[in-house]
Protein backbone atom coordinates (compact mmCIF):
# COMPACT_ATOMS: atom_id res chain seq x y z
CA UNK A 1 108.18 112.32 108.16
CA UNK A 2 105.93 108.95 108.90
CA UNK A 3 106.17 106.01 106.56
CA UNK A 4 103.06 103.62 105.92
CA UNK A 5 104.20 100.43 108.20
CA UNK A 6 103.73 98.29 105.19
CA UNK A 7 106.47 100.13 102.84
CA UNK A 8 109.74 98.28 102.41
CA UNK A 9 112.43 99.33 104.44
CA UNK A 10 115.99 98.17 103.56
CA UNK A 11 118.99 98.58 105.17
CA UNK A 12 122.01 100.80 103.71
CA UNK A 13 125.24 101.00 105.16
CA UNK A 14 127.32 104.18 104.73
CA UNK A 15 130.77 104.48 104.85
CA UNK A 16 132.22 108.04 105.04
CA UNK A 17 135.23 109.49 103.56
CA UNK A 18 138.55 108.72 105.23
CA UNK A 19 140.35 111.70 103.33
CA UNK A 20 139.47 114.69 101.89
CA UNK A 21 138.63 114.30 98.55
CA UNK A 22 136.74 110.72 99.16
CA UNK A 23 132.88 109.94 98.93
CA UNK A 24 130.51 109.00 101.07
CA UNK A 25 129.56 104.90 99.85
CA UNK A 26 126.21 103.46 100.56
CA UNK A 27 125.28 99.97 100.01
CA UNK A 28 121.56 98.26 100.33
CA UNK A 29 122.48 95.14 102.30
CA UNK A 30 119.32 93.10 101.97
CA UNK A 31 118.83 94.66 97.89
CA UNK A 32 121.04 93.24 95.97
CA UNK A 33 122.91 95.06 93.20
CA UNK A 34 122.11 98.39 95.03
CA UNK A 35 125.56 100.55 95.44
CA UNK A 36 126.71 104.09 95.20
CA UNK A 37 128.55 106.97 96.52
CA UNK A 38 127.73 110.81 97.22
CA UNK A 39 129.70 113.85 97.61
CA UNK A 40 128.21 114.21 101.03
CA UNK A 41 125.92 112.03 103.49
CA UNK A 42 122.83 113.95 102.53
CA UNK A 43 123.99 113.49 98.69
CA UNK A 44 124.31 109.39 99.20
CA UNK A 45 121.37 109.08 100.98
CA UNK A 46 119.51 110.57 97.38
CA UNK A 47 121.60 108.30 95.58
CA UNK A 48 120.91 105.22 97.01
CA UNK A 49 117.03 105.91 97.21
CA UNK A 50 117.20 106.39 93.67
CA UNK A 51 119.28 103.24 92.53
CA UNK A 52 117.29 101.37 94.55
CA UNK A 53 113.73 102.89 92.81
CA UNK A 54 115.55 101.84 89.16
CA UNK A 55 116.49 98.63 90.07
CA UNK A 56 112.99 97.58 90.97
CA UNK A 57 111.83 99.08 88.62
CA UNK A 58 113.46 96.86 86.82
CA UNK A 59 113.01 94.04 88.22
CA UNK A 60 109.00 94.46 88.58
CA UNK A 61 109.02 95.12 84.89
CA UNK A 62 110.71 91.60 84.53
CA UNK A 63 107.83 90.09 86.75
CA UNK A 64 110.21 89.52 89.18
CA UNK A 65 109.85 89.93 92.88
CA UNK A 66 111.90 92.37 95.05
CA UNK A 67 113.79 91.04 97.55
CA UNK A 68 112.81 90.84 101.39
CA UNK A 69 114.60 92.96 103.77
CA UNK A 70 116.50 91.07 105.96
CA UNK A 71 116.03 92.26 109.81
CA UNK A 72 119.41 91.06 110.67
CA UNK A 73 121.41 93.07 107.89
CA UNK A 74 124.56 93.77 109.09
CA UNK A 75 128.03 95.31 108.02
CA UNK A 76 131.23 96.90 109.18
CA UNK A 77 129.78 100.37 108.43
CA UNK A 78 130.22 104.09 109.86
CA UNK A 79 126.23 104.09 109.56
CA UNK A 80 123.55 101.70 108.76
CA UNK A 81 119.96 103.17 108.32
CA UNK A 82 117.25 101.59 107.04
CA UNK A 83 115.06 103.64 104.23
CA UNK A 84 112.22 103.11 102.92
CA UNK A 85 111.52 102.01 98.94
CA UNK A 86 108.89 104.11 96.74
CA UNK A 87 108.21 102.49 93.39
CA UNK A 88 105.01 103.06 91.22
CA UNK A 89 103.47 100.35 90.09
CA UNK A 90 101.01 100.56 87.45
CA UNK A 91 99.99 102.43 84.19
CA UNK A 92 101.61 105.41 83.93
CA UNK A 93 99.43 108.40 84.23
CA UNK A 94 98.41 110.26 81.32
């Protein structure tokens, strides 16, 4: 898969299970607000794409702007991946 070079690209950090039973956390570093957990790391990876499409969403409807990525996001994290934002913007399609 190619991304346009202009889409945002934040960075998430993953942190997998320690014991059975546990899920996978990811958290957008440089989007604030932007945290959730899977039941696996394919299963986070959805979730935090989506939470980060609702929030803005939200944000965008508030005429406010998203926030930058930060290049130097780091964390203390199994995994850190950056992934990219999709968002519509505009009139919804009839």
């Amino acid at each position: 898969m190619q991304y346009d070079g202009r889409m945002l690209r934040y960075h998430i950090a993953f942190h997998l299970p320690r014991a059975a039973g546990e899920m996978v956390v990811a958290e957008a570093l440089d989007f604030p607000g932007a945290v959730t957990q899977g039941f696996d790391l394919a299963d986070a990876r959805l979730m935090i794409a989506s939470a980060m499409e609702d929030l803005a969403q939200c944000l965008l409807e508030e005429g406010k702007p998203l926030p930058a990525p930060d290049p130097d996001a780091a964390a203390d994290a199994d995994l850190i991946e950056l992934v990219p934002l999709s968002v519509y913007v505009g009139t919804p399609r009839a």
